[in-house]
PDB file of N, CA and C in Angstrom:
ATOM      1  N   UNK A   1     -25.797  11.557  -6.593  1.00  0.00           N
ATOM      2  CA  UNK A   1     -24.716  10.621  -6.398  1.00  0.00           C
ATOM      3  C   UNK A   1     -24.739  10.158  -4.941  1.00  0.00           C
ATOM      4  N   UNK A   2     -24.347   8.948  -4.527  1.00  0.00           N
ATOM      5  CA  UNK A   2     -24.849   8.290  -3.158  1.00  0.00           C
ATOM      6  C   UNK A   2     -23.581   8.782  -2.412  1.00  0.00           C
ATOM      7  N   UNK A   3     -23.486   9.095  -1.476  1.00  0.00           N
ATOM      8  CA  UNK A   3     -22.505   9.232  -0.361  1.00  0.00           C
ATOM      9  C   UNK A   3     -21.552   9.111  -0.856  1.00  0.00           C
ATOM     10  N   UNK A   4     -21.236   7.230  -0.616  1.00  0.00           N
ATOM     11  CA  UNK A   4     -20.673   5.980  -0.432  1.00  0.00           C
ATOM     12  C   UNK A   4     -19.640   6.809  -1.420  1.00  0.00           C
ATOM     13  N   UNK A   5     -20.280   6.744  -2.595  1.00  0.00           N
ATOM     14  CA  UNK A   5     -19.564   6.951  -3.825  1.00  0.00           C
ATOM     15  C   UNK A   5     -18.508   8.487  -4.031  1.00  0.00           C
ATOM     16  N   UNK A   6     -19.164   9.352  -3.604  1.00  0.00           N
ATOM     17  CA  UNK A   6     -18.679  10.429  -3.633  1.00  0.00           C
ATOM     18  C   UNK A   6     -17.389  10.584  -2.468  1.00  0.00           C
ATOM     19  N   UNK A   7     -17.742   9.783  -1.589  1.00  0.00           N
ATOM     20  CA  UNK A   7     -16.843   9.331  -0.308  1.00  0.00           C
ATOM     21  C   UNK A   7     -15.376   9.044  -1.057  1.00  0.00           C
ATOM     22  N   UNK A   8     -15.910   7.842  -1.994  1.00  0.00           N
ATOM     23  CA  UNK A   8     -14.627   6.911  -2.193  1.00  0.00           C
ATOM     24  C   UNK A   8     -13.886   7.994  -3.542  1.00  0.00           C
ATOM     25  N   UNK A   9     -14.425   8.695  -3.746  1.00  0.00           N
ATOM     26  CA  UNK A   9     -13.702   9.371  -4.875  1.00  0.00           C
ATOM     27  C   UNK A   9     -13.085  10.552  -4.471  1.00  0.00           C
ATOM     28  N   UNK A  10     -13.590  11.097  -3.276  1.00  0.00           N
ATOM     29  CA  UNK A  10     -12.768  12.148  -2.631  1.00  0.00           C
ATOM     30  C   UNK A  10     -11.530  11.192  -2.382  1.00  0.00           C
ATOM     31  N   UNK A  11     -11.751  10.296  -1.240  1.00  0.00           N
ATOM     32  CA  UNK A  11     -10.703   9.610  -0.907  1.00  0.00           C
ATOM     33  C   UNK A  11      -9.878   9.436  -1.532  1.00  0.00           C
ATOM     34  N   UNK A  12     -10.116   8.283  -3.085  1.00  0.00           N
ATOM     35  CA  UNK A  12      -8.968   8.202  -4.089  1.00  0.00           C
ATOM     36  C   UNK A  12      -8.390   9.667  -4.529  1.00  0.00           C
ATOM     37  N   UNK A  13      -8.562  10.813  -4.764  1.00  0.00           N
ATOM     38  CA  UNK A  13      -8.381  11.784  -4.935  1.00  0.00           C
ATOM     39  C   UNK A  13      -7.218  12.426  -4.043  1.00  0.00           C
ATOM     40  N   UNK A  14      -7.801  12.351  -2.603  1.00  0.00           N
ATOM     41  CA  UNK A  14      -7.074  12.806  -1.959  1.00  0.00           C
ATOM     42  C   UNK A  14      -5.328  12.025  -1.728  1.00  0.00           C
ATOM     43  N   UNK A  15      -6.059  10.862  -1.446  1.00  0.00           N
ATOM     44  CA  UNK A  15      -4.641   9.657  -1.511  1.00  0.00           C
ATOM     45  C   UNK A  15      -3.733  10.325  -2.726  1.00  0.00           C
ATOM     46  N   UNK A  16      -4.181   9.955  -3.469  1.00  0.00           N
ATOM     47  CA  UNK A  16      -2.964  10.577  -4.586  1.00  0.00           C
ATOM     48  C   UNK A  16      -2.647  11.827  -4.955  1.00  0.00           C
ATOM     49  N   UNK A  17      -3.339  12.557  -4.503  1.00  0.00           N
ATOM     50  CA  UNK A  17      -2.415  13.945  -4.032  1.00  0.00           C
ATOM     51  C   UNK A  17      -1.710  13.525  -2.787  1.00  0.00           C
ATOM     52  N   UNK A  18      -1.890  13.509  -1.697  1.00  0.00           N
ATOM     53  CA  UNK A  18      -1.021  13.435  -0.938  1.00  0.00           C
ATOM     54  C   UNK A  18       0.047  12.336  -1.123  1.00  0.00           C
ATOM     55  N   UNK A  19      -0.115  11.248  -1.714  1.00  0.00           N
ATOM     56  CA  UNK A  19       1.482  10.808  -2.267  1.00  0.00           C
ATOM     57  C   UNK A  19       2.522  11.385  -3.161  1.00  0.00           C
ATOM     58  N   UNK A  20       1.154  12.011  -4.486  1.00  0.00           N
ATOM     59  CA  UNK A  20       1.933  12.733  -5.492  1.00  0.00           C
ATOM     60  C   UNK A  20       2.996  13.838  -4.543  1.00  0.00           C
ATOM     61  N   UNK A  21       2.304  14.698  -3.596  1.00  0.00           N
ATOM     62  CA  UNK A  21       3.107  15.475  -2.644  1.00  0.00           C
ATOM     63  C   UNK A  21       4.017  14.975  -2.002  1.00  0.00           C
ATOM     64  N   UNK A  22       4.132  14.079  -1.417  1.00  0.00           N
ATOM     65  CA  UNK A  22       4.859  13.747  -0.302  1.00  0.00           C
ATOM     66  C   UNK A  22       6.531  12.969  -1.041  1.00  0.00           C
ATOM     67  N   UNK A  23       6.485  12.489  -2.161  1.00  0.00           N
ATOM     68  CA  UNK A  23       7.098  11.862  -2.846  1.00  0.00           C
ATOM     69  C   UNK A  23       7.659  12.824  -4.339  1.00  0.00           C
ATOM     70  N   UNK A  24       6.983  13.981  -4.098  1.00  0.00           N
ATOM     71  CA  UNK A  24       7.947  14.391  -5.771  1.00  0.00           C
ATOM     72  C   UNK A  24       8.948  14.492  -5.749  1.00  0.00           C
ATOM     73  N   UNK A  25       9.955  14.637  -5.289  1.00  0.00           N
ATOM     74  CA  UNK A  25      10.857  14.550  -5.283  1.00  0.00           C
ATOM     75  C   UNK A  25      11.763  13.904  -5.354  1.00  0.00           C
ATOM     76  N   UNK A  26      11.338  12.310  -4.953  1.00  0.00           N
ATOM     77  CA  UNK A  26      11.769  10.899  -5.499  1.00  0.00           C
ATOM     78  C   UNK A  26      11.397  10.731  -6.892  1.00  0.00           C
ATOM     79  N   UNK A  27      10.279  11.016  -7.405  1.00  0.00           N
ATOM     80  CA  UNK A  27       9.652  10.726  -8.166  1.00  0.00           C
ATOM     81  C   UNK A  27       9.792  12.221  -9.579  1.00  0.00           C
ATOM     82  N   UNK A  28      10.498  12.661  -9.188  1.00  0.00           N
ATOM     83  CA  UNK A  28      11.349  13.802 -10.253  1.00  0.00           C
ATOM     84  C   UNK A  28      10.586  14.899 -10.557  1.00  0.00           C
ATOM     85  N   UNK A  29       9.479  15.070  -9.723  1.00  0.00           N
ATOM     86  CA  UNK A  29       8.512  15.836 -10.365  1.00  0.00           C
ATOM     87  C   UNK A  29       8.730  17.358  -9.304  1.00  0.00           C
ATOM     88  N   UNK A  30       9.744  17.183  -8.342  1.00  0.00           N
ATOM     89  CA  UNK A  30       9.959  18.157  -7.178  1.00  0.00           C
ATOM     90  C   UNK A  30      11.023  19.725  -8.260  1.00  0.00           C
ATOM     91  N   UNK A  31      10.286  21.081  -7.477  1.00  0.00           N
ATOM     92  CA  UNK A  31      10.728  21.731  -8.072  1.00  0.00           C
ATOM     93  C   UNK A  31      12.342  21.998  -7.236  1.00  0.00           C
ATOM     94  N   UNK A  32      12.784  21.480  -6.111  1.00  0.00           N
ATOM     95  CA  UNK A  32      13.579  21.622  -5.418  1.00  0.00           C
ATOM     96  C   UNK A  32      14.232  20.333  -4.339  1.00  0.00           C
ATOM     97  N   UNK A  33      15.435  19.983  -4.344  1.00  0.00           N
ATOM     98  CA  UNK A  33      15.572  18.604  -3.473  1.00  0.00           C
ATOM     99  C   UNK A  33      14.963  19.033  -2.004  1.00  0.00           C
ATOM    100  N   UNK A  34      14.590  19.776  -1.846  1.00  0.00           N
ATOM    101  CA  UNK A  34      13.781  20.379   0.371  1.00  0.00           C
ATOM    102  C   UNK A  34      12.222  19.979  -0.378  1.00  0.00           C
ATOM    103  N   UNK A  35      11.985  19.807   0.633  1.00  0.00           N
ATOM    104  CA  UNK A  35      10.366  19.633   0.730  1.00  0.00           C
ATOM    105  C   UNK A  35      10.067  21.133   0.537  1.00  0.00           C
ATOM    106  N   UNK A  36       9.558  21.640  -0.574  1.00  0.00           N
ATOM    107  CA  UNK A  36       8.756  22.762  -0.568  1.00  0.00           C
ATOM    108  C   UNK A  36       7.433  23.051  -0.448  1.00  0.00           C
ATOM    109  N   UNK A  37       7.393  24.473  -0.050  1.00  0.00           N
ATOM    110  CA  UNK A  37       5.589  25.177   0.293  1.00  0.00           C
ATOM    111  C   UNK A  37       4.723  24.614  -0.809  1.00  0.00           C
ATOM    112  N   UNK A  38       5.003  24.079  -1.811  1.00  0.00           N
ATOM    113  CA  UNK A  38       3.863  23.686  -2.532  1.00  0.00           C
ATOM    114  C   UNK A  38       3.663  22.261  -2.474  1.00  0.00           C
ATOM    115  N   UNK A  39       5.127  21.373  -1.959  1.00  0.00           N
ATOM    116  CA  UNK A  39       4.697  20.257  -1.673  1.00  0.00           C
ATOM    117  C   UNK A  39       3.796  19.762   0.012  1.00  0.00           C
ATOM    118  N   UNK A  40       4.676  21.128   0.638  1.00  0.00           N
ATOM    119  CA  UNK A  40       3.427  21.130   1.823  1.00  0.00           C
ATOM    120  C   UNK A  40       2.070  21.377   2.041  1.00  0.00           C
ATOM    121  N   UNK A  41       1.677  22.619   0.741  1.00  0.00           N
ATOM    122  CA  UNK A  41       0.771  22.625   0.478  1.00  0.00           C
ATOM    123  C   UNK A  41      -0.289  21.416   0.162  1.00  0.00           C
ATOM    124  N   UNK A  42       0.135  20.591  -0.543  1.00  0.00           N
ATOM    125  CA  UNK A  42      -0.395  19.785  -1.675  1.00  0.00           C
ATOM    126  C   UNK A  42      -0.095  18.611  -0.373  1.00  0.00           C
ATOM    127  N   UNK A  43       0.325  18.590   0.677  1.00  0.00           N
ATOM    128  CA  UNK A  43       0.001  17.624   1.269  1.00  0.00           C
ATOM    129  C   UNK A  43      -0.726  17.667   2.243  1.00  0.00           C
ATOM    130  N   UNK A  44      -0.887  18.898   2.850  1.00  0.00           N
ATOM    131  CA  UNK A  44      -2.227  19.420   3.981  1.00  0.00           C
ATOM    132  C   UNK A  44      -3.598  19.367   2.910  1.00  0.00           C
ATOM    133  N   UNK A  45      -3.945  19.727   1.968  1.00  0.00           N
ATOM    134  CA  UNK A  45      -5.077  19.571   0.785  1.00  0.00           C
ATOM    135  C   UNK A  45      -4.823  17.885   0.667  1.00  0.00           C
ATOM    136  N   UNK A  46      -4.416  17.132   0.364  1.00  0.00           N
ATOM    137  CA  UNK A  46      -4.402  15.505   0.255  1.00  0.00           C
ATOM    138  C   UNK A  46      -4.618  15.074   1.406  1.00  0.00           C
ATOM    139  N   UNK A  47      -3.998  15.366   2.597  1.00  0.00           N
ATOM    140  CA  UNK A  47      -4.605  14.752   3.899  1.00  0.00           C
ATOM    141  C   UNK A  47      -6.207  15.337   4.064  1.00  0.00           C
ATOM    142  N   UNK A  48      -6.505  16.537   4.061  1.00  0.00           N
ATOM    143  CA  UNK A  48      -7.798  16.798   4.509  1.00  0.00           C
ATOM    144  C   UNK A  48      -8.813  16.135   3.376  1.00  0.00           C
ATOM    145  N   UNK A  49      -8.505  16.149   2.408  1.00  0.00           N
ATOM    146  CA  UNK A  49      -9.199  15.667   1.519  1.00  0.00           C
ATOM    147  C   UNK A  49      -9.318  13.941   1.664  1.00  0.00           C
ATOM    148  N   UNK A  50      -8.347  13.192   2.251  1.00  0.00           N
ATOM    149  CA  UNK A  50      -8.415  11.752   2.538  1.00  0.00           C
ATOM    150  C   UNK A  50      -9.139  11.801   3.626  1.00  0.00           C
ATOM    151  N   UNK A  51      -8.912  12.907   4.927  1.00  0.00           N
ATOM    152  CA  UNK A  51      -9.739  12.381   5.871  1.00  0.00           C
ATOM    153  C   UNK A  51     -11.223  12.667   5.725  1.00  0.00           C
ATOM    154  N   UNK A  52     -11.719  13.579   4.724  1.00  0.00           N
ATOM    155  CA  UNK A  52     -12.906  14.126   4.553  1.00  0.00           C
ATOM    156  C   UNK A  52     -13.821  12.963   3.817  1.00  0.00           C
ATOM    157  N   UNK A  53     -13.184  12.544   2.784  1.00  0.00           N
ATOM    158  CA  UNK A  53     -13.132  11.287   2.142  1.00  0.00           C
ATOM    159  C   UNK A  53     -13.732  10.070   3.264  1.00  0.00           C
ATOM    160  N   UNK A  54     -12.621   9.813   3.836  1.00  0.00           N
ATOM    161  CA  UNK A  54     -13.228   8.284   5.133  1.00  0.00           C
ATOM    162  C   UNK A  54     -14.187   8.444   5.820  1.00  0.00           C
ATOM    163  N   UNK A  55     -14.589  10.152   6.288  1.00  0.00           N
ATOM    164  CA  UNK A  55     -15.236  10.559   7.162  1.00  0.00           C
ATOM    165  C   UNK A  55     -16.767  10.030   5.663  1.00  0.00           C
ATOM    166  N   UNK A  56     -16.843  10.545   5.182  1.00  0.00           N
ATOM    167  CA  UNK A  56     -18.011  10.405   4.095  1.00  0.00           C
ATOM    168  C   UNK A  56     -17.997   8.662   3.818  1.00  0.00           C
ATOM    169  N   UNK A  57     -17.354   8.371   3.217  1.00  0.00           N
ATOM    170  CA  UNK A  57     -17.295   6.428   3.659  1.00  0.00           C
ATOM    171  C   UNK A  57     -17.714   5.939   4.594  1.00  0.00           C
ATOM    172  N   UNK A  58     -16.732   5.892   5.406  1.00  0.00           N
ATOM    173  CA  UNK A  58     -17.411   5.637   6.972  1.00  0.00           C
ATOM    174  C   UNK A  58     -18.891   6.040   7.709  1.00  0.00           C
ATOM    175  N   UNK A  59     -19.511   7.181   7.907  1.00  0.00           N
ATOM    176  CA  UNK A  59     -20.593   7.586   7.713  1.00  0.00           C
ATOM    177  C   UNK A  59     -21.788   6.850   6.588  1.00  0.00           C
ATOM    178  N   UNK A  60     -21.774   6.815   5.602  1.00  0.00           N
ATOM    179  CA  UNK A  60     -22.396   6.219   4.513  1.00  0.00           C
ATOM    180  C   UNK A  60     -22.874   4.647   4.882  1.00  0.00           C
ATOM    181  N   UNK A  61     -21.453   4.464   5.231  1.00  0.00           N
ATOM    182  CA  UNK A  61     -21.780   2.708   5.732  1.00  0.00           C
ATOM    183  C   UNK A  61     -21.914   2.325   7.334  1.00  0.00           C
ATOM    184  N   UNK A  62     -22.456   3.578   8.063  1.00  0.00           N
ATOM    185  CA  UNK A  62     -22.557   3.254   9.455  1.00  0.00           C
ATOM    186  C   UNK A  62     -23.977   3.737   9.520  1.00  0.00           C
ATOM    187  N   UNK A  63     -24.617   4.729   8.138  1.00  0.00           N
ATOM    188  CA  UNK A  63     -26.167   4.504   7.808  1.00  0.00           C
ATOM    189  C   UNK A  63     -26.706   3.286   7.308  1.00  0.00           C
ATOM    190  N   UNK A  64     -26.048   2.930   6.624  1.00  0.00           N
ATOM    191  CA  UNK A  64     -26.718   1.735   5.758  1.00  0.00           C
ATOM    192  C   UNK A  64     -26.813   0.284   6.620  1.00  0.00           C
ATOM    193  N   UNK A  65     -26.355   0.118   8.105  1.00  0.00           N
ATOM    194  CA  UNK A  65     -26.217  -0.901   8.383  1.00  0.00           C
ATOM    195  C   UNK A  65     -27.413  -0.889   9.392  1.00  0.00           C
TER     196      UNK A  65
END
C-alpha cells in the first residue's frame, strides 16, 4: 500500500476519533456531562493518530515532488 494512502487513512481515522471524543457529549454518546478519562483518552489516540497521519501525507508528497 503506497504511503500517500495509508497516510490519508490514518488521518481520516484519526480525525474522527478525535471529534467522536471531543464532542460525545453533545452528541449523546458521553457516559457523563464532564469530559471523561475515556473521552480524554480517545482524544490523545485521535490527535496522535491525525498527526501521525499528516506526518505520513506530508512526507509521501514531499518524496514524490
Amino acid at each position: 500500500m503506497d504511503k500517500m494512502i495509508l497516510g490519508a487513512i490514518v488521518l481520516i481515522i484519526g480525525i474522527a476519533i478525535l471529534v467522536e471524543s471531543l464532542f460525545a457529549d453533545g452528541i449523546g454518546i458521553g457516559a457523563n456531562p464532564a469530559f471523561g478519562s475515556n473521552q480524554l483518552i480517545g482524544s490523545i489516540v485521535g490527535g496522535l493518530l491525525t498527526a501521525t497521519g499528516l506526518y505520513l501525507v506530508l512526507k509521501s508528497k514531499s518524496k514524490s515532488e
